[in-house]
Every structure is written in C-alpha cells, then in structure tokens.
C-alpha atoms as a PDB file:
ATOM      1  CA  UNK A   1     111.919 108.377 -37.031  1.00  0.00           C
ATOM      2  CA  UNK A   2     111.481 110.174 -33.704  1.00  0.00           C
ATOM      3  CA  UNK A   3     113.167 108.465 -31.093  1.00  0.00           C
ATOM      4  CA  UNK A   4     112.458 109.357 -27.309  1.00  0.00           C
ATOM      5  CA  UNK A   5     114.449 111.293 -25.377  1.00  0.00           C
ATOM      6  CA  UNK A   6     116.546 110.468 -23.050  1.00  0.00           C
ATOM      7  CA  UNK A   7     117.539 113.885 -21.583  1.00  0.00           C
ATOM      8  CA  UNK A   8     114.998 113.627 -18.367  1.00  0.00           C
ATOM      9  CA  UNK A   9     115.856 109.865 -17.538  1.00  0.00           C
ATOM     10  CA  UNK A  10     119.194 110.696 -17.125  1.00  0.00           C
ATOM     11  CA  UNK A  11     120.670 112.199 -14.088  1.00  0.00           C
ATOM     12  CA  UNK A  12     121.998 116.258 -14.676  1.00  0.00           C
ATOM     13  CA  UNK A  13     125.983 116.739 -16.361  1.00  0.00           C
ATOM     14  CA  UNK A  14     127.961 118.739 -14.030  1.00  0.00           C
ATOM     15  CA  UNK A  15     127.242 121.968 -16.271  1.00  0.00           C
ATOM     16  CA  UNK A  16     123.416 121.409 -14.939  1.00  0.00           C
ATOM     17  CA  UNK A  17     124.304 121.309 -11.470  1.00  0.00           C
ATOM     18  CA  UNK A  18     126.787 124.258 -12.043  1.00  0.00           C
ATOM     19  CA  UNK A  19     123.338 126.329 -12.257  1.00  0.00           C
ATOM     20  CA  UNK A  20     120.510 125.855 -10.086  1.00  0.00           C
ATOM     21  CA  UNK A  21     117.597 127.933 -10.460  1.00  0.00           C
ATOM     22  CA  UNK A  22     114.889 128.950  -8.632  1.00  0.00           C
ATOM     23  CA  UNK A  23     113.045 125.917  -8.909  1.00  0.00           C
ATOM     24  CA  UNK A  24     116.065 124.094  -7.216  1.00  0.00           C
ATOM     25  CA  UNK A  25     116.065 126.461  -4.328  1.00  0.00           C
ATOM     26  CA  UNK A  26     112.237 126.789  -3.475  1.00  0.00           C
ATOM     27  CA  UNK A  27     112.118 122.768  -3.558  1.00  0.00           C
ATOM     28  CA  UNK A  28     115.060 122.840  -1.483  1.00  0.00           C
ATOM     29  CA  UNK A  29     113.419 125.524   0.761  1.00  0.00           C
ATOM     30  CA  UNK A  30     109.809 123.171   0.764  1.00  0.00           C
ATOM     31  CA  UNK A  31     112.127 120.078   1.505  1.00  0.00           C
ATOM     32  CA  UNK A  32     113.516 122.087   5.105  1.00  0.00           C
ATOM     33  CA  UNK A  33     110.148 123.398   5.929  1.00  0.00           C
ATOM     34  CA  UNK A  34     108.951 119.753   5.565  1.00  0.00           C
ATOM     35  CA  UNK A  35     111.833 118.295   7.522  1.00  0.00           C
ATOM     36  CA  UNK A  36     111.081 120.908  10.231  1.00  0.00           C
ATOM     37  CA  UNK A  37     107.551 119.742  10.274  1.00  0.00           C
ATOM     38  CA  UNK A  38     108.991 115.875  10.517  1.00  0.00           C
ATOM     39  CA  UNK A  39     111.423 116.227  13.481  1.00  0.00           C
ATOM     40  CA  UNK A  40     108.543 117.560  15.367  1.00  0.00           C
ATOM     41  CA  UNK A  41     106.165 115.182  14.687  1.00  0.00           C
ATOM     42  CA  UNK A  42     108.631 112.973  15.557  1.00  0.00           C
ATOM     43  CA  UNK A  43     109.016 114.573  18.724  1.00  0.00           C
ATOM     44  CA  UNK A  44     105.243 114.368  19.148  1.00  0.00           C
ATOM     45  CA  UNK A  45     105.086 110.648  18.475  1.00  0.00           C
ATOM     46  CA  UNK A  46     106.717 110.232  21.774  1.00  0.00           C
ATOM     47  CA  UNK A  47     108.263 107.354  19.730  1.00  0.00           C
ATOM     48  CA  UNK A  48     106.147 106.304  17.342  1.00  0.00           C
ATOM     49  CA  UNK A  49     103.747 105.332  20.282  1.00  0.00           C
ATOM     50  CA  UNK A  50     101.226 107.786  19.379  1.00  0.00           C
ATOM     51  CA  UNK A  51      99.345 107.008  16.128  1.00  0.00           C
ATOM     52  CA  UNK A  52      98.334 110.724  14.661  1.00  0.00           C
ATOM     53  CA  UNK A  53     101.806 111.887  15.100  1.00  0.00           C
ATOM     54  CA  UNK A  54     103.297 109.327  13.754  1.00  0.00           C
ATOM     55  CA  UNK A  55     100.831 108.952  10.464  1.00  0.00           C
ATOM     56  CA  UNK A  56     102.116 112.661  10.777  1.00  0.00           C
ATOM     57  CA  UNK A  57     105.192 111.735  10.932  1.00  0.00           C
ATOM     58  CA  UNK A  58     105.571 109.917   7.483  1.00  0.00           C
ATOM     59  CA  UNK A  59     103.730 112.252   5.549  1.00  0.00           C
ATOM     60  CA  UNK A  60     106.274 114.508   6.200  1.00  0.00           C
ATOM     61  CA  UNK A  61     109.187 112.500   5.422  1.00  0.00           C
ATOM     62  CA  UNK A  62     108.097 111.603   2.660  1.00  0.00           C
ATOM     63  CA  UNK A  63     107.661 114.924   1.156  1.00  0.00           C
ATOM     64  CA  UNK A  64     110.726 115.823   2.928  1.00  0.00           C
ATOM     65  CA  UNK A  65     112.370 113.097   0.703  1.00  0.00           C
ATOM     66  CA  UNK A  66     110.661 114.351  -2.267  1.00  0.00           C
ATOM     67  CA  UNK A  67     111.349 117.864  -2.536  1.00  0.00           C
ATOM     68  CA  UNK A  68     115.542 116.910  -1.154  1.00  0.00           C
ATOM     69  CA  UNK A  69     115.561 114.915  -4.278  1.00  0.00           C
ATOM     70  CA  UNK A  70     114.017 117.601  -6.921  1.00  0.00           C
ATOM     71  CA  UNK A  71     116.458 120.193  -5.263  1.00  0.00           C
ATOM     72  CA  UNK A  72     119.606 118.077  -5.749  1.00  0.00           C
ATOM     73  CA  UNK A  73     118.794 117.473  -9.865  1.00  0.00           C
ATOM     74  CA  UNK A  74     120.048 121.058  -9.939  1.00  0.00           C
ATOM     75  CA  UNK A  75     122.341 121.965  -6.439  1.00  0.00           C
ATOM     76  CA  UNK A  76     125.527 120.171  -5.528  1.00  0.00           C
ATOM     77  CA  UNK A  77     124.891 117.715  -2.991  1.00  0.00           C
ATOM     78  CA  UNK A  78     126.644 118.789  -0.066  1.00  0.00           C
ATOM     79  CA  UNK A  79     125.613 122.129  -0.286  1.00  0.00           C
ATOM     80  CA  UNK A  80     122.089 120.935  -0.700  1.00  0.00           C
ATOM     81  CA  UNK A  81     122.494 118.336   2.396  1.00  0.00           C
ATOM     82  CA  UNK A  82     124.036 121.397   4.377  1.00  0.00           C
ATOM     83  CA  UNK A  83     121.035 123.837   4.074  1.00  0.00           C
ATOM     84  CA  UNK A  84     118.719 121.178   4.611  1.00  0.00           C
ATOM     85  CA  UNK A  85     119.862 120.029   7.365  1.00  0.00           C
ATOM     86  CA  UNK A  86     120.496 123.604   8.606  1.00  0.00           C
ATOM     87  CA  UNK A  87     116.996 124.632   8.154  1.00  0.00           C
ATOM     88  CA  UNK A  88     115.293 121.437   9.745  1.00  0.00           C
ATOM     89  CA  UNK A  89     117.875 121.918  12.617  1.00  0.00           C
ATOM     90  CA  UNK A  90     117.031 126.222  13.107  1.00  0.00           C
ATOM     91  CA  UNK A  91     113.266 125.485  12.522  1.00  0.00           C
ATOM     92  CA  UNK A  92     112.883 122.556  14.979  1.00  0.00           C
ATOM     93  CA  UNK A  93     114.963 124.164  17.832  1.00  0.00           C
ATOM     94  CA  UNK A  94     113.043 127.712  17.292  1.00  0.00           C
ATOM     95  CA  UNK A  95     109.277 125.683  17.199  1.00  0.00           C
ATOM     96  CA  UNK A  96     110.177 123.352  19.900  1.00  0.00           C
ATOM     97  CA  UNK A  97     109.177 125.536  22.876  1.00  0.00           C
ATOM     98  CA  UNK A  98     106.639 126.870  20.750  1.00  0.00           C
ATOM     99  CA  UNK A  99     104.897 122.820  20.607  1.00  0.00           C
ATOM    100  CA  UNK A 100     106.400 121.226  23.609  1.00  0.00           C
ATOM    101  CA  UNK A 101     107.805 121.975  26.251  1.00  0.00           C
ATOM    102  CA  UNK A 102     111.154 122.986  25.664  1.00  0.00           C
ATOM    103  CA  UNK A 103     113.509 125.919  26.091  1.00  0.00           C
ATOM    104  CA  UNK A 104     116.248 127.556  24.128  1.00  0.00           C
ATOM    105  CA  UNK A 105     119.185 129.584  25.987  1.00  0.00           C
ATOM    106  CA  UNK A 106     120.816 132.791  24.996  1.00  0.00           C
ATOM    107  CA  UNK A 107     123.656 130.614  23.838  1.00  0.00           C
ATOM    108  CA  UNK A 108     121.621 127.970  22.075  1.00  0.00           C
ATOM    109  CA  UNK A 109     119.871 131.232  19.984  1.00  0.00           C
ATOM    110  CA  UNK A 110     123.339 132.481  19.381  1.00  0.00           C
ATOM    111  CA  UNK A 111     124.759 129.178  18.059  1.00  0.00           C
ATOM    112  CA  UNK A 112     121.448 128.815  15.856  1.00  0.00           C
ATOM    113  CA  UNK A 113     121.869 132.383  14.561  1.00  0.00           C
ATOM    114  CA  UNK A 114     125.341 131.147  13.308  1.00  0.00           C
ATOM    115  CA  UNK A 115     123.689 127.936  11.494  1.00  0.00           C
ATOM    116  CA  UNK A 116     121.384 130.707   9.848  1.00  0.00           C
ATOM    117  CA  UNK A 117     124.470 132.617   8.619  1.00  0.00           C
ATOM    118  CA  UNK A 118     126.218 130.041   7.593  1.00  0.00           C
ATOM    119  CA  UNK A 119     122.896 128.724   5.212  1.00  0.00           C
ATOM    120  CA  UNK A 120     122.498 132.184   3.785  1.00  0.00           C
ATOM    121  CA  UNK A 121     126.500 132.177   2.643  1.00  0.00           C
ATOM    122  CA  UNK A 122     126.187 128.786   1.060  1.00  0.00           C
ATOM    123  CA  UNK A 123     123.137 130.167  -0.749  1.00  0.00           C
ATOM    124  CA  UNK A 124     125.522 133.168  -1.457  1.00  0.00           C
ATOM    125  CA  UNK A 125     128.216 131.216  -2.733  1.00  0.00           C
ATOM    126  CA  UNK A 126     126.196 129.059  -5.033  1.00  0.00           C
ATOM    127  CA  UNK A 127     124.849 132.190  -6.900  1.00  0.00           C
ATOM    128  CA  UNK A 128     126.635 132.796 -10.144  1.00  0.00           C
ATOM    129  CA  UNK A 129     128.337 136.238 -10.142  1.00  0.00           C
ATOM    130  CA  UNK A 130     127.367 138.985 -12.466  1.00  0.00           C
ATOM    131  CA  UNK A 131     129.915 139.564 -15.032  1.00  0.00           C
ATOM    132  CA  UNK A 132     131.513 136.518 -14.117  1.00  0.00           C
ATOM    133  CA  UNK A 133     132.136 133.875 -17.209  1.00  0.00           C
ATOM    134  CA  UNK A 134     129.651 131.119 -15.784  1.00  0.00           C
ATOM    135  CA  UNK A 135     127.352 134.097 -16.005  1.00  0.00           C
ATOM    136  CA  UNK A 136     128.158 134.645 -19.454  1.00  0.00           C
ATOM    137  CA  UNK A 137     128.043 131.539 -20.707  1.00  0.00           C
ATOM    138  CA  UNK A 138     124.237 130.983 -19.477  1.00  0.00           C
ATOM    139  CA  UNK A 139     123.176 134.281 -20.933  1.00  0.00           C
ATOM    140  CA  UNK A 140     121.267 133.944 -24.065  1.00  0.00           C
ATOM    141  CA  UNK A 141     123.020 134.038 -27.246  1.00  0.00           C
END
C-alpha cells in the first residue's frame, strides 16, 4: 500500500536549509524586486488615498509575500529577511527620484552602496565552499 508523502507538507530539516539553491535565491531575488515595486506604490498611494496605486499596491505585496516565503523553504531566515529587506531598501531609495520627486545625497549613495556590500557578502557567506565537507557531502555519490 502506497501511502502519501509527507516530505512537501512538512517544513525543510536544518540539512535543507543548510543548502539553498538557485531556486531559493532567484525567488528571494523576485521577492526584493517585488518589495521594491511595493514601497513605491506605496509611496504613490499618497496613503492609500489613491485607488490605482493602491490596487498596485497589494498586488505587489502579495507577491512580495509569496516569493519571501518560497525563498525561506531553503535560506536561513535572517539572512533571507536581511537581503530582502536590503534590496527593497537600495531599490526604493535609487527609483525614488526616478518616480517622485525625491533626491539622494552623496552620503545617502554612499551609505546605500554599503547596504549593497553588505547583501552581496551574506550571499557570499551562504555559498558552500568548494572542497569544504558540506560540499562534499551534497556531491553525488
């Protein structure tokens, strides 16, 4: 008797979240894009006042919300949380002025530019290590 499985109710072991894969990180990567898109629909609601942006508005989150949630089955949650939020945060200061009428300093660019480093080395430091052992214990046998 075949009996269903229960392997994709279930939320990932540890060892699953010990290797994300590509999947993990372009969701992850969809989920800032989409949370860029959000805070600046949210900015063009002028709060939730104006009806397009805001219809807009929720799309967004809610895919925002979607693709967080497929990315963290497979990355650690505060390093998922961190890039996310880094991403929405870099992508809606650098398209504000771009939509509305904003600015961004020399200093604001800088600090962003250190938000952008600090994304790529937690993507960096996620990445299993050639010749390390987690490395060889997810190579094929």
């Amino acid at each position: 008797m075949n009996t269903p499985s229960t392997a994709t109710s279930t939320p990932p072991s540890r060892e699953d979240r010990s290797r994300p894969n590509t999947r993990s990180w372009l969701a992850l990567l969809a989920a800032g894009v989409f949370e860029v898109g959000y805070a600046l629909s949210v900015n063009g609601s002028r709060g939730f006042t104006e009806p397009v942006w805001s219809s807009i508005a929720v799309v967004f989150f809610l895919f925002t919300l979607l693709f967080l949630s497929i990315a963290l089955r497979r990355i650690a949650v505060g390093i998922g949380y961190a890039i996310w939020a880094g991403i929405g945060a870099v992508g809606a200061a650098a398209l504000g002025p771009v939509f509305f009428d904003e600015t961004l300093t020399p200093a604001q660019i800088a600090w962003l530019a250190l938000i952008i480093a600090g994304v790529i080395w937690l993507k960096l430091a996620d990445s299993p290590r050639r010749g390390s052992a987690a490395s060889k214990d997810s190579a094929p046998a």
